[in-house]
N, C-alpha and C. Protein backbone atom coordinates (compact mmCIF):
# COMPACT_ATOMS: atom_id res chain seq x y z
N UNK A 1 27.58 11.43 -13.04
CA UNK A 1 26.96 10.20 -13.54
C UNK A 1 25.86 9.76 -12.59
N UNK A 2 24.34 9.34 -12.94
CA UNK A 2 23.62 8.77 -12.68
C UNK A 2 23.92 7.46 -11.69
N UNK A 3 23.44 7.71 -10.72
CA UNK A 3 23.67 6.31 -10.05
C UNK A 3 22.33 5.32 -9.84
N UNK A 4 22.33 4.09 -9.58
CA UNK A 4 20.94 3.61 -10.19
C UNK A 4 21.24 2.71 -8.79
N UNK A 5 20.10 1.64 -8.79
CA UNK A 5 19.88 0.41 -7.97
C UNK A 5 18.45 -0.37 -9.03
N UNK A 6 19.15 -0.99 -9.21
CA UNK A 6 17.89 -2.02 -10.20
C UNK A 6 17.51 -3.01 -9.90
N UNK A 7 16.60 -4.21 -10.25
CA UNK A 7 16.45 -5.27 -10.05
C UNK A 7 15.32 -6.09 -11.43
N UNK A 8 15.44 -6.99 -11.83
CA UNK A 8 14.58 -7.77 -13.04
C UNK A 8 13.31 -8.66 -12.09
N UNK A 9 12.26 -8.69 -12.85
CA UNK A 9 11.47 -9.37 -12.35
C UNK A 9 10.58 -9.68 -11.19
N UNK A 10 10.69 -8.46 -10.43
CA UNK A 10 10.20 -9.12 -8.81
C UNK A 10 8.68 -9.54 -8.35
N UNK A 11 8.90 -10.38 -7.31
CA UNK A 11 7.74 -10.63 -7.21
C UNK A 11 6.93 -9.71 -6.46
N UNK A 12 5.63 -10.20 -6.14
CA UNK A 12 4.94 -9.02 -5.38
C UNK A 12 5.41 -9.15 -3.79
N UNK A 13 5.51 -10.22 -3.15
CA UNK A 13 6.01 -10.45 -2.27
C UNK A 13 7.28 -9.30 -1.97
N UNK A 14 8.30 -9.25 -2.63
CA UNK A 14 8.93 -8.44 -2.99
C UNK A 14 8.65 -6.76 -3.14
N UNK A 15 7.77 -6.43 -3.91
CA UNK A 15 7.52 -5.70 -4.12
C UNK A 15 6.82 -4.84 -2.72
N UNK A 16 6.11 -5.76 -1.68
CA UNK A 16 5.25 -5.39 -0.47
C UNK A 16 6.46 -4.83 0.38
N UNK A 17 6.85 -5.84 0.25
CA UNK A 17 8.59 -6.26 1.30
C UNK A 17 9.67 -4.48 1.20
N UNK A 18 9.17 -4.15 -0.23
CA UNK A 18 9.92 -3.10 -0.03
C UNK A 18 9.63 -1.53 -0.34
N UNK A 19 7.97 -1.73 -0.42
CA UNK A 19 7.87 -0.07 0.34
C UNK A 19 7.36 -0.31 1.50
N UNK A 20 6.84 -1.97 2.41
CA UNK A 20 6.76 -1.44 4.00
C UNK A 20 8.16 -1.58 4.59
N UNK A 21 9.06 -1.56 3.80
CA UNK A 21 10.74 -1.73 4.43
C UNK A 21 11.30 -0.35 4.37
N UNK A 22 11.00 0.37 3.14
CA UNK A 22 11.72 1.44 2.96
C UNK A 22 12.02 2.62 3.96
N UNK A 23 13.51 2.36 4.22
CA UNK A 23 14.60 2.87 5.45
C UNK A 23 14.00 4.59 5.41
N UNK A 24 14.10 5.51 3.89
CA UNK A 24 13.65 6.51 4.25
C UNK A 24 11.99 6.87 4.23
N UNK A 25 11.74 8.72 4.94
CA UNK A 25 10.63 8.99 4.74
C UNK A 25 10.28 9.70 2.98
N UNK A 26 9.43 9.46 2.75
CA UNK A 26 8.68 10.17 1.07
C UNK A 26 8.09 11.25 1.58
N UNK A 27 8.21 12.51 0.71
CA UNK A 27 8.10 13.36 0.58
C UNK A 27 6.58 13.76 0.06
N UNK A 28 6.84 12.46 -1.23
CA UNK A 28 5.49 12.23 -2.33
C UNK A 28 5.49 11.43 -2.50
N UNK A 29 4.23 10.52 -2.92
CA UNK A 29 4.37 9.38 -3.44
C UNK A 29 2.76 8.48 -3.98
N UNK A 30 2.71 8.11 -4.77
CA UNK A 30 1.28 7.34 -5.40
C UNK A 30 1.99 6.02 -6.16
N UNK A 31 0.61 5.39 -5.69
CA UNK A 31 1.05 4.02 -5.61
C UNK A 31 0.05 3.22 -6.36
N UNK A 32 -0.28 2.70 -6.80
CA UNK A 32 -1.33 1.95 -8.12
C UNK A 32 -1.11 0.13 -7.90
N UNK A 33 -2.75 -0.02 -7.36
CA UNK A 33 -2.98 -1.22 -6.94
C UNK A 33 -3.59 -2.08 -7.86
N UNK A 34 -3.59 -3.22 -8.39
CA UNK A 34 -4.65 -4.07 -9.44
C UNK A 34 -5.33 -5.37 -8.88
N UNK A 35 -6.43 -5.78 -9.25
CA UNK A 35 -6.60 -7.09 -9.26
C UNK A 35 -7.71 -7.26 -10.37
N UNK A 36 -7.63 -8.47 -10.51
CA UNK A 36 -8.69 -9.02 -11.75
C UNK A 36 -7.85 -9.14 -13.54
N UNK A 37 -9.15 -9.37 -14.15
CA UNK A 37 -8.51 -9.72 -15.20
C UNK A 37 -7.70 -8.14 -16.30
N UNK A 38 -6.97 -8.30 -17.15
CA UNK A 38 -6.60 -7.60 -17.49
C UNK A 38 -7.39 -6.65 -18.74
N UNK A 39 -7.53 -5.36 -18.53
CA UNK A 39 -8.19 -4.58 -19.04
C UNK A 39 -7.69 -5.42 -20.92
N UNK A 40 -9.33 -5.77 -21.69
CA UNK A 40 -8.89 -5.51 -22.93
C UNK A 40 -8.27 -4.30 -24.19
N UNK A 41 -7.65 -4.96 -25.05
CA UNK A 41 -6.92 -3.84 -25.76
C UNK A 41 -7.67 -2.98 -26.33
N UNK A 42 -9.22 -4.18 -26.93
CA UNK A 42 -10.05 -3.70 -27.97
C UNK A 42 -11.17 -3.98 -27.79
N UNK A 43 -12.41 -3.28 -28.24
CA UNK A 43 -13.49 -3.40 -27.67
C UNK A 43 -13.99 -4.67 -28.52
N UNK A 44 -13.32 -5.56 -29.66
CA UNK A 44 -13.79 -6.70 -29.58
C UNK A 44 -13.39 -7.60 -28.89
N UNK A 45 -12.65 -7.20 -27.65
CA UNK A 45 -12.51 -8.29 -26.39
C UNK A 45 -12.97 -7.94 -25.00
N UNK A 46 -13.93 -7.27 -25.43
CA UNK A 46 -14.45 -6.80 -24.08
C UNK A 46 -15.63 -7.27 -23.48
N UNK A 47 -16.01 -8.06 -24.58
CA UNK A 47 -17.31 -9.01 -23.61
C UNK A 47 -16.51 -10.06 -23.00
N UNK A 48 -14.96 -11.24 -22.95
CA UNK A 48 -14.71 -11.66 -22.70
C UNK A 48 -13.96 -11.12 -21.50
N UNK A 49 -13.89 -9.84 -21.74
CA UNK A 49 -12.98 -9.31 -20.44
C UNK A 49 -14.30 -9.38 -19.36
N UNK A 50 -15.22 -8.58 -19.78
CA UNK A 50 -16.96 -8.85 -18.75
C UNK A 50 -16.98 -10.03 -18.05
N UNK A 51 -17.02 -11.71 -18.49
CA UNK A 51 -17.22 -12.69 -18.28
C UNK A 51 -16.00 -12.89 -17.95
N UNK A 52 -14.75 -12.35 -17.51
CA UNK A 52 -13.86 -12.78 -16.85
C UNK A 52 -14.31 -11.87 -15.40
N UNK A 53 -14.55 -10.63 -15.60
CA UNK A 53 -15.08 -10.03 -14.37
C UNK A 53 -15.68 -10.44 -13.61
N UNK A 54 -16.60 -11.50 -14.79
CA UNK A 54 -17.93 -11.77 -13.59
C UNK A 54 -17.11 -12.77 -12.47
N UNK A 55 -16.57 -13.93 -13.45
CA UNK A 55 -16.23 -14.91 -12.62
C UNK A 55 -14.93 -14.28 -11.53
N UNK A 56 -14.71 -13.37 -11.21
CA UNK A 56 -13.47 -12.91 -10.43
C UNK A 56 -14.53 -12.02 -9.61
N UNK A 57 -15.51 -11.43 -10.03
CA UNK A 57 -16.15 -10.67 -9.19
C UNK A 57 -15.70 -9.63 -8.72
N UNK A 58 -15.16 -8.74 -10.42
CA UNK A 58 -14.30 -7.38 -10.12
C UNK A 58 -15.63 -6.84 -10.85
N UNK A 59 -15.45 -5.70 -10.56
CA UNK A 59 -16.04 -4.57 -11.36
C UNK A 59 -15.30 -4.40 -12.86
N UNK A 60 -16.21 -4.05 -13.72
CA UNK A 60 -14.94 -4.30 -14.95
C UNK A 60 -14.57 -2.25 -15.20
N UNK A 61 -13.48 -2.27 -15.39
CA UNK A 61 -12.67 -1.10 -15.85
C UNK A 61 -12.92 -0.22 -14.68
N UNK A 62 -13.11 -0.31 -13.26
CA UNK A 62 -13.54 0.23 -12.11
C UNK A 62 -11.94 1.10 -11.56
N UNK A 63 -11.75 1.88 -11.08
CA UNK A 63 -10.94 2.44 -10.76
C UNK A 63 -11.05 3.04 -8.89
N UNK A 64 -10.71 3.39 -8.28
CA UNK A 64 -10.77 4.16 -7.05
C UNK A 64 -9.40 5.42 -6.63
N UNK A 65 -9.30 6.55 -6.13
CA UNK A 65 -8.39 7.41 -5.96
C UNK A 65 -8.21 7.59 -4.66
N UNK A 66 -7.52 7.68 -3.44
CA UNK A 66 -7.55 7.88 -2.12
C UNK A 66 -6.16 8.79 -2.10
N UNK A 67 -6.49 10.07 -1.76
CA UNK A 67 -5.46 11.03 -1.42
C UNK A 67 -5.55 11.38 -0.06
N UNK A 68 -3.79 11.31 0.30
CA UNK A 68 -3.92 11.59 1.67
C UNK A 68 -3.95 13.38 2.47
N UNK A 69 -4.66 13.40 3.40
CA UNK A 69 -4.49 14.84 3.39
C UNK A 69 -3.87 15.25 5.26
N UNK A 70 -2.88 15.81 4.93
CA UNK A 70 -2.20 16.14 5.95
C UNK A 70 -3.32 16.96 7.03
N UNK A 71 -3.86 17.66 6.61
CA UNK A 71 -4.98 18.55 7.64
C UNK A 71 -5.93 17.73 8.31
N UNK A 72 -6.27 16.09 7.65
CA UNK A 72 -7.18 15.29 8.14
C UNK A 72 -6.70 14.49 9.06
N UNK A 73 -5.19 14.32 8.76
CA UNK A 73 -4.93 12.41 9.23
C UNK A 73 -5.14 11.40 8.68
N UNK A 74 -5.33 11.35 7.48
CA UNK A 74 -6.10 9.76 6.69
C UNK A 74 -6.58 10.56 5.14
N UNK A 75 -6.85 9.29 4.86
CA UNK A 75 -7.22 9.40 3.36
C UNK A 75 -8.66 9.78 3.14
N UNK A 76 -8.31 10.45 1.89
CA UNK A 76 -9.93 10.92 1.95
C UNK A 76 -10.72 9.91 1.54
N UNK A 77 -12.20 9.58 0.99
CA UNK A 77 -12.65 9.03 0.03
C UNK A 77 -12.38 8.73 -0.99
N UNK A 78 -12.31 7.79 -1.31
CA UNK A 78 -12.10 7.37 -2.94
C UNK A 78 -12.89 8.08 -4.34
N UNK A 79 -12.59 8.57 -4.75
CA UNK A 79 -13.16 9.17 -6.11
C UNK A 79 -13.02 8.22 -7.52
N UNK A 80 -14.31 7.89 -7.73
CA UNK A 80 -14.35 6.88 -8.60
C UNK A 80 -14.19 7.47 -10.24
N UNK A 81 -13.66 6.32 -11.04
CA UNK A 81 -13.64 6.73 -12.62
C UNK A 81 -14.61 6.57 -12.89
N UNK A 82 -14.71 6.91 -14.74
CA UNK A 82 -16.19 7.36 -15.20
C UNK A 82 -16.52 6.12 -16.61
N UNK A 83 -15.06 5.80 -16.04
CA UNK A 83 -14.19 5.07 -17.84
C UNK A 83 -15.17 3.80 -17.44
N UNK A 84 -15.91 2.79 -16.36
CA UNK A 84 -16.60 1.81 -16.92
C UNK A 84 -17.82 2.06 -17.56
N UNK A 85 -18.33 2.87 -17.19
CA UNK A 85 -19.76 3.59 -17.79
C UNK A 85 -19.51 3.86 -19.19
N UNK A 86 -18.64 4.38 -19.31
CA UNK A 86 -18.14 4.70 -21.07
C UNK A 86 -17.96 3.59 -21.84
N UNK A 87 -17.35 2.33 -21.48
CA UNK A 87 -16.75 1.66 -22.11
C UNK A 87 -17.95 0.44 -22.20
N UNK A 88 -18.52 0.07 -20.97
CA UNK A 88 -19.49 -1.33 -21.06
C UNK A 88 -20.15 -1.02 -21.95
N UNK A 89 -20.65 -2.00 -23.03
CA UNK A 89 -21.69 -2.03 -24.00
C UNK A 89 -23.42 -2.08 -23.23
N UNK A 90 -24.25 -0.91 -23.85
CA UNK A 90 -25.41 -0.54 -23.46
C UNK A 90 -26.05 -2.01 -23.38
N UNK A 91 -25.92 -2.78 -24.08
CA UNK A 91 -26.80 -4.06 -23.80
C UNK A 91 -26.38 -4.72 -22.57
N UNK A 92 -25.33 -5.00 -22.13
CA UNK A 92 -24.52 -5.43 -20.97
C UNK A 92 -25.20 -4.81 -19.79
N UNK A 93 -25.30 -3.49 -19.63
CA UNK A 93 -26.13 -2.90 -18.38
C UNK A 93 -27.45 -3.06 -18.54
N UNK A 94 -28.53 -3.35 -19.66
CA UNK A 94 -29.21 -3.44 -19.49
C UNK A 94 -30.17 -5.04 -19.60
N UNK A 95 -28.83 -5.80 -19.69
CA UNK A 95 -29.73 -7.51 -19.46
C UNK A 95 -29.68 -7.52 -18.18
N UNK A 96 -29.03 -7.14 -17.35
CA UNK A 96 -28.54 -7.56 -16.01
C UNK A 96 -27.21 -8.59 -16.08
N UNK A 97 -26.12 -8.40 -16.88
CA UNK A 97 -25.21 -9.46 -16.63
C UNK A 97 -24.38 -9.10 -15.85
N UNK A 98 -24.55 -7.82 -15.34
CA UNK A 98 -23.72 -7.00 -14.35
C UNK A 98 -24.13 -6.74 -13.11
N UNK A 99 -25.40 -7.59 -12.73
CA UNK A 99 -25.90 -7.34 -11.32
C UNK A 99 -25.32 -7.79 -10.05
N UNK A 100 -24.49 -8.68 -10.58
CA UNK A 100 -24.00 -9.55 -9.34
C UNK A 100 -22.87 -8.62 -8.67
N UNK A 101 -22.60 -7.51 -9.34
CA UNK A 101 -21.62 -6.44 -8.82
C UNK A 101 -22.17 -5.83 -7.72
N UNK A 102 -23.56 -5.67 -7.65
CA UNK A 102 -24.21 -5.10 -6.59
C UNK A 102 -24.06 -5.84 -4.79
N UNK A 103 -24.12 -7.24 -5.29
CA UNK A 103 -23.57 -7.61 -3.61
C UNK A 103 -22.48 -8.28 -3.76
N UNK A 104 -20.94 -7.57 -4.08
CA UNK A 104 -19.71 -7.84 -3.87
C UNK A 104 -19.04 -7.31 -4.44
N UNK A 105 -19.36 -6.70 -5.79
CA UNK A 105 -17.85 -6.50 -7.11
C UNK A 105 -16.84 -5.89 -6.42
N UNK A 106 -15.45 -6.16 -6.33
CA UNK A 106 -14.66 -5.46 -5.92
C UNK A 106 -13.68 -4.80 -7.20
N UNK A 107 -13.23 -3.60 -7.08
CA UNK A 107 -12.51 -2.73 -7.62
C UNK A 107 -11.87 -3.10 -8.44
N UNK A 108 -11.37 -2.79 -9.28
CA UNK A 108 -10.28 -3.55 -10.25
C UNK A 108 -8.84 -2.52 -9.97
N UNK A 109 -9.21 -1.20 -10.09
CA UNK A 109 -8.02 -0.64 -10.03
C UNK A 109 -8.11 0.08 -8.60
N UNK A 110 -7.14 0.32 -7.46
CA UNK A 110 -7.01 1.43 -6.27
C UNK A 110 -5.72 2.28 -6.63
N UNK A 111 -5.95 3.25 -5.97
CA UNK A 111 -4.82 4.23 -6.52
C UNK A 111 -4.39 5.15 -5.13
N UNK A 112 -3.44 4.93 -4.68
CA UNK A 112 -3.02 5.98 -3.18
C UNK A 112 -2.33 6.70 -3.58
N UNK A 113 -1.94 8.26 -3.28
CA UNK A 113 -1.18 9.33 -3.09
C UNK A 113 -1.14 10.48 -2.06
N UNK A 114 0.06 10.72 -1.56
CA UNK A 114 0.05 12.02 -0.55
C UNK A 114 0.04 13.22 -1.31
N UNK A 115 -0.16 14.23 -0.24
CA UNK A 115 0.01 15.79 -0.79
C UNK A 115 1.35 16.05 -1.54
N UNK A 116 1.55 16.75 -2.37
CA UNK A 116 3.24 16.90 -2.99
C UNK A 116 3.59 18.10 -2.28
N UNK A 117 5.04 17.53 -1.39
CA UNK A 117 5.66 18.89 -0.58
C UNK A 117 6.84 18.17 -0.80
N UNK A 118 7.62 18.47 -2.39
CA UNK A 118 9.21 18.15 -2.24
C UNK A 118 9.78 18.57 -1.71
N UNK A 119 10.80 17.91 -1.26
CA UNK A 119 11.64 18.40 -0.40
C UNK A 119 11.81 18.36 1.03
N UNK A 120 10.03 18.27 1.35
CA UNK A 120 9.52 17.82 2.89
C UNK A 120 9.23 16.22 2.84
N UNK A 121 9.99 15.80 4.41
CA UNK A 121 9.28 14.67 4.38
C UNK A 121 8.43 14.75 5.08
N UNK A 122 7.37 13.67 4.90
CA UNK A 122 5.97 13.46 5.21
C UNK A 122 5.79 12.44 6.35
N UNK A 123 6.29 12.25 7.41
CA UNK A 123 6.40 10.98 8.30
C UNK A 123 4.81 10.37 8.40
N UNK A 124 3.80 10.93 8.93
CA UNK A 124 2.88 10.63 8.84
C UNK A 124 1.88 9.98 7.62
N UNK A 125 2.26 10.22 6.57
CA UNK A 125 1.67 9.98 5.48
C UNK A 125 2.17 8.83 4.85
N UNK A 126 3.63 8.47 4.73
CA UNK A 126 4.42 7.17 5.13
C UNK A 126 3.63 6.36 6.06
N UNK A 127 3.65 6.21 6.87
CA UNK A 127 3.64 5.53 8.53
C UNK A 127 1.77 5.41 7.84
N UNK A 128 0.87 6.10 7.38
CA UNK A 128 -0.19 5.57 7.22
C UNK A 128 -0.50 4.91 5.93
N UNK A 129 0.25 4.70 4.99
CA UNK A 129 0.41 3.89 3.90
C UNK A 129 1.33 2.58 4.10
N UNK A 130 1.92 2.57 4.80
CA UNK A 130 2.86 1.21 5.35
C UNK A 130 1.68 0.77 6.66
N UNK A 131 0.82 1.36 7.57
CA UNK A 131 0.37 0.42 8.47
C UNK A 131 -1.08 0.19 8.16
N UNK A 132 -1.52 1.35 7.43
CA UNK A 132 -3.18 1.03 7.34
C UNK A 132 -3.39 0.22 5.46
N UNK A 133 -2.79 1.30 4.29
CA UNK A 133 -3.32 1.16 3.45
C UNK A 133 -2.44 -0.83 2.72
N UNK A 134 -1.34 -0.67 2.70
CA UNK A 134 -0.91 -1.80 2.67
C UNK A 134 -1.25 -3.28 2.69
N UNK A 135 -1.44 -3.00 4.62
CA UNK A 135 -2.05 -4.60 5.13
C UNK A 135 -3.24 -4.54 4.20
N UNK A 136 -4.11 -3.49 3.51
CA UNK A 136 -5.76 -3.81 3.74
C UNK A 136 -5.54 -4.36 2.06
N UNK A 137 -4.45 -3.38 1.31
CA UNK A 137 -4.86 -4.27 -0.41
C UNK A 137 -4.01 -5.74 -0.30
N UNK A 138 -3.35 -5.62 0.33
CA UNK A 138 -2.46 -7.29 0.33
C UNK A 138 -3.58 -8.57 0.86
N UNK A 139 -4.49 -7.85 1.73
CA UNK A 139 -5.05 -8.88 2.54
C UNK A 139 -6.25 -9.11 1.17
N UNK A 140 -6.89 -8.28 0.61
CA UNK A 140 -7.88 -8.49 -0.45
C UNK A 140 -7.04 -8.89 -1.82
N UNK A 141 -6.20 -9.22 -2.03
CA UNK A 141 -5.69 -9.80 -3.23
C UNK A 141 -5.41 -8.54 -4.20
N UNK A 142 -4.55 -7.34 -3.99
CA UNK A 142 -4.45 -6.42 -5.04
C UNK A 142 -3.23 -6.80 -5.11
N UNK A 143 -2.19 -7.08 -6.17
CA UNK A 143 -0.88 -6.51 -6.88
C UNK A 143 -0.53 -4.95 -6.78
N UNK A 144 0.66 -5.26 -6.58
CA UNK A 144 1.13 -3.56 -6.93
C UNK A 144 1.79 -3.37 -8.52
N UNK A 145 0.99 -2.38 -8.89
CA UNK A 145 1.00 -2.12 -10.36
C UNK A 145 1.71 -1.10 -10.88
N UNK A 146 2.57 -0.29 -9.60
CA UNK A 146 3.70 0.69 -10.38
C UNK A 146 3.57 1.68 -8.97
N UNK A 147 4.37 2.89 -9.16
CA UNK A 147 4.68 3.15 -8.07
C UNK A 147 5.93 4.28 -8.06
N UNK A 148 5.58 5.55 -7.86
CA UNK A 148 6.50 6.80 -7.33
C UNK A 148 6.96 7.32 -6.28
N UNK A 149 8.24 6.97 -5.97
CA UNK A 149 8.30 8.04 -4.76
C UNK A 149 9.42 8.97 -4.90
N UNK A 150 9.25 9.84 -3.82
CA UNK A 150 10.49 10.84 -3.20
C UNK A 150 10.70 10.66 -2.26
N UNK A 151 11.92 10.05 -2.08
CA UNK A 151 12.45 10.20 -0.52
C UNK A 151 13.21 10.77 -0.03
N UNK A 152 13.48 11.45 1.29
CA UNK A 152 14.48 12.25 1.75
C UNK A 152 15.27 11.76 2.80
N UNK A 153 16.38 12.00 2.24
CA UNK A 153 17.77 11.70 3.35
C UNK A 153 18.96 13.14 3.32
N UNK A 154 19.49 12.83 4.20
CA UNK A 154 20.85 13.95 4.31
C UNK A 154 21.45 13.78 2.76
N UNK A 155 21.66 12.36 2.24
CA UNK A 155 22.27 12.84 0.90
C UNK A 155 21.44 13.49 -0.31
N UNK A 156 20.09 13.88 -0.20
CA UNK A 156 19.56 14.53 -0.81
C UNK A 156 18.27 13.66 -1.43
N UNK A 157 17.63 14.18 -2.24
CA UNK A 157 16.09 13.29 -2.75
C UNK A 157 16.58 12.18 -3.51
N UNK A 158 16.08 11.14 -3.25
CA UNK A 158 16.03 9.82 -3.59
C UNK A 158 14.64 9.67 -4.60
N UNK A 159 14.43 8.94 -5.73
CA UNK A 159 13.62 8.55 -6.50
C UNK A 159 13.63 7.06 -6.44
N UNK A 160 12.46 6.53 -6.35
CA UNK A 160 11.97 4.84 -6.40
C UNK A 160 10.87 4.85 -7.43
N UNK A 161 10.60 4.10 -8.64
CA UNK A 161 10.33 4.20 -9.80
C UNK A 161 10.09 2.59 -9.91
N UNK A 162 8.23 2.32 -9.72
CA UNK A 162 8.26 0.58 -10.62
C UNK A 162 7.25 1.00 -11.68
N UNK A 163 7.75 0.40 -12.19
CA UNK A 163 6.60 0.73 -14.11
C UNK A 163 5.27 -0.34 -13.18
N UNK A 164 4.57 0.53 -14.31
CA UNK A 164 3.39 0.25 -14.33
C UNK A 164 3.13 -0.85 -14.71
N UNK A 165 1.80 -1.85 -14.12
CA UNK A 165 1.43 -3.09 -14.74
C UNK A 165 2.19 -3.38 -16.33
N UNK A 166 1.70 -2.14 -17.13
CA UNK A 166 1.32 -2.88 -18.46
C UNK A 166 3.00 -2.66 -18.58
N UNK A 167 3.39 -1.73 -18.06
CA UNK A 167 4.78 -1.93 -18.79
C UNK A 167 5.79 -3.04 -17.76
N UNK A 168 5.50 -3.89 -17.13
CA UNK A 168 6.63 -4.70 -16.43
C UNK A 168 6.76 -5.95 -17.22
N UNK A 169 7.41 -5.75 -17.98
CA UNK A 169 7.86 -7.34 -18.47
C UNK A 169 8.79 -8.65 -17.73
N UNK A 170 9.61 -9.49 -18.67
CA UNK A 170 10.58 -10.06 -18.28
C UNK A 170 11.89 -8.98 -17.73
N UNK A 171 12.02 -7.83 -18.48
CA UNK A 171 13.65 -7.28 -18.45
C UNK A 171 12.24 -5.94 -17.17
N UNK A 172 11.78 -6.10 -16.89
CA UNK A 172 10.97 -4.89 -15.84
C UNK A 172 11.76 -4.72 -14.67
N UNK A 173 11.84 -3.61 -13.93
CA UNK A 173 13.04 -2.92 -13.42
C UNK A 173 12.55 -2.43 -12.55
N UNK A 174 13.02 -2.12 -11.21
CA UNK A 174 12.48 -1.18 -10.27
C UNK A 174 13.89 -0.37 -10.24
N UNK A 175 13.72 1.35 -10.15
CA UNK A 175 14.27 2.00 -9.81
C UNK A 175 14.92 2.52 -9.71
N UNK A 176 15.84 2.63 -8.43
CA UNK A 176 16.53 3.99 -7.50
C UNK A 176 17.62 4.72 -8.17
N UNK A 177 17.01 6.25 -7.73
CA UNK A 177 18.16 6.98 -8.65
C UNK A 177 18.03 8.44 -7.53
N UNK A 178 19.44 8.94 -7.69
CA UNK A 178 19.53 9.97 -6.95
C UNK A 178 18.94 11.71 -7.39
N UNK A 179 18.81 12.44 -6.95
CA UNK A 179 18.75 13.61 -7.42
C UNK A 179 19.93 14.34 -8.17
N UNK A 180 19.42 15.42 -8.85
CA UNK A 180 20.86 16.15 -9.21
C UNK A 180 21.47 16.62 -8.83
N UNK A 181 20.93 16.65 -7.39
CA UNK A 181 21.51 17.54 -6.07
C UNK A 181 22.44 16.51 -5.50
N UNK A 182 21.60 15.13 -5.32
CA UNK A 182 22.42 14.55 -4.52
C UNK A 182 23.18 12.81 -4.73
N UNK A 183 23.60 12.19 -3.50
CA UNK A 183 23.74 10.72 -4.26
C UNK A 183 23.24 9.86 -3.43
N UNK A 184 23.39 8.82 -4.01
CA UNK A 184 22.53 7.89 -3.30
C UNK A 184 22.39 7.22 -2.21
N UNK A 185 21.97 7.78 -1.07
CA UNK A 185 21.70 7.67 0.59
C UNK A 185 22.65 5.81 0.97
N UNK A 186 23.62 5.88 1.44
CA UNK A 186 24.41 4.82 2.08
C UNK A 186 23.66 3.54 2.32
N UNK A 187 22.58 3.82 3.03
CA UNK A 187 21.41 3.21 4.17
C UNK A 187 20.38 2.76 3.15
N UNK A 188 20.05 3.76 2.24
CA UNK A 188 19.20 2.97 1.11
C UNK A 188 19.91 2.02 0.48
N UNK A 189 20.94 2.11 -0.40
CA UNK A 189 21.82 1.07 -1.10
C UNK A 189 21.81 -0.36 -0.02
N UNK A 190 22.65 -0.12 1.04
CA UNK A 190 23.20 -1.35 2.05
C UNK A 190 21.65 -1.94 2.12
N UNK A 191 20.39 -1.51 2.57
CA UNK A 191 18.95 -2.16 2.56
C UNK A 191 18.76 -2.59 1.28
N UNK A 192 19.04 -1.87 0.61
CA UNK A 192 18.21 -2.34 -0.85
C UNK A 192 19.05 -3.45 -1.41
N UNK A 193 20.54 -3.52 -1.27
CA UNK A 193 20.99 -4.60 -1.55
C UNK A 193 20.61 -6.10 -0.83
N UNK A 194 20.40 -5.87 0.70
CA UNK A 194 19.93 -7.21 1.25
C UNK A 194 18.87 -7.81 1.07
N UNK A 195 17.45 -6.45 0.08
CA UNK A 195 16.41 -7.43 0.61
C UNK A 195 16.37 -8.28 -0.86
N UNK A 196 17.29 -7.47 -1.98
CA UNK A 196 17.69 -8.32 -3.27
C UNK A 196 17.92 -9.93 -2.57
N UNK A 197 19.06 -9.54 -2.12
CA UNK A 197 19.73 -11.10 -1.49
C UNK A 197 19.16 -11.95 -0.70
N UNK A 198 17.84 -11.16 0.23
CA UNK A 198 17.01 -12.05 0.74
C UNK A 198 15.96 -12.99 0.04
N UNK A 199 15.31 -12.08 -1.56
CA UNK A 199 14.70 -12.58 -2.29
C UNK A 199 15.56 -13.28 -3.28
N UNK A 200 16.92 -13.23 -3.17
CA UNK A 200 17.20 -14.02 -4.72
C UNK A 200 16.72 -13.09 -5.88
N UNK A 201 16.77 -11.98 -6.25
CA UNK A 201 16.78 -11.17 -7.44
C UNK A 201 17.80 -10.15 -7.83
């Protein structure tokens, strides 16, 4: 039987609190950052999504990728999406209602991930996503918008699982589940239960 660790609702506070807490090292892991207004459904709400951009001073439908690479030490460059260019209406780029992006727009979406070596943990690649990448989206106002990992302990691979923005509702859930190999690490449970109890969730 599946063993789980869940929780409803958390905040982001919460959410920070517990991958720079998390007792083990990840193996793998990508992590999906947001800020600004929320992408429209339909492109007849997408001039209002624009004029929410402006006034937030995101880039609209902007994305960024930062993969970490073990041979470097750090993350590479960000590799940008292609999806705002596609999507803004040709008149929009060409009145200028989008210029003010030029001295400030910030990102709407960031996206972190390490190299995938299951089974290995990655200490370094941890340790630079908890001290560098972390402080820097918390301090600029990003949410965390969902989130994979693998972690390794003696009782075997650990999975941490938060849905994505669009899917976190009221009943939205984070997580932990063991491998088929193994069960669920002592040290993770006993942490993961306190920082519930520290937040009240």
């Amino acid at each position: 039987m599946t063993q789980r660790l869940t929780v409803k609702t958390p905040s982001q506070d919460f959410l920070y609190d517990l991958i720079n807490t998390l007792p083990l090292v990840a193996s793998a892991y990508e992590v999906t950052f947001f800020q600004g207004p929320k992408e429209p459904l339909t492109d007849a709400d997408i001039e209002i999504y624009l004029r929410d951009c402006e006034q937030a001073r995101v880039f609209p439908f902007s994305a960024l990728s930062f993969h970490y690479s073990k041979k470097e030490g750090r993350y590479t460059n960000g590799t940008p999406t292609l999806s705002m260019y596609r999507r803004i209406p040709r008149a929009a780029l060409k009145s200028g209602a989008l210029d003010y992006l030029v001295i400030g727009g910030k990102i709407a979406e960031l996206r972190v991930q390490s190299e995938e070596q299951q089974g290995l943990a990655q200490p370094e690649a941890t340790k630079m996503l908890k001290e560098k990448f972390l402080p820097y989206v918390q301090k600029h106002g990003y949410e965390i918008a969902g989130a994979s990992f693998y972690l390794e302990s003696g009782s075997g691979s650990q999975s941490l699982q938060i849905p994505r923005r669009k899917q976190i509702t009221e009943d939205g859930v984070i997580l932990f589940s063991e491998s088929l190999k193994g069960t669920l690490d002592k040290n993770l449970t006993d942490w993961f239960l306190d920082l519930k109890t520290r937040y009240q969730c």
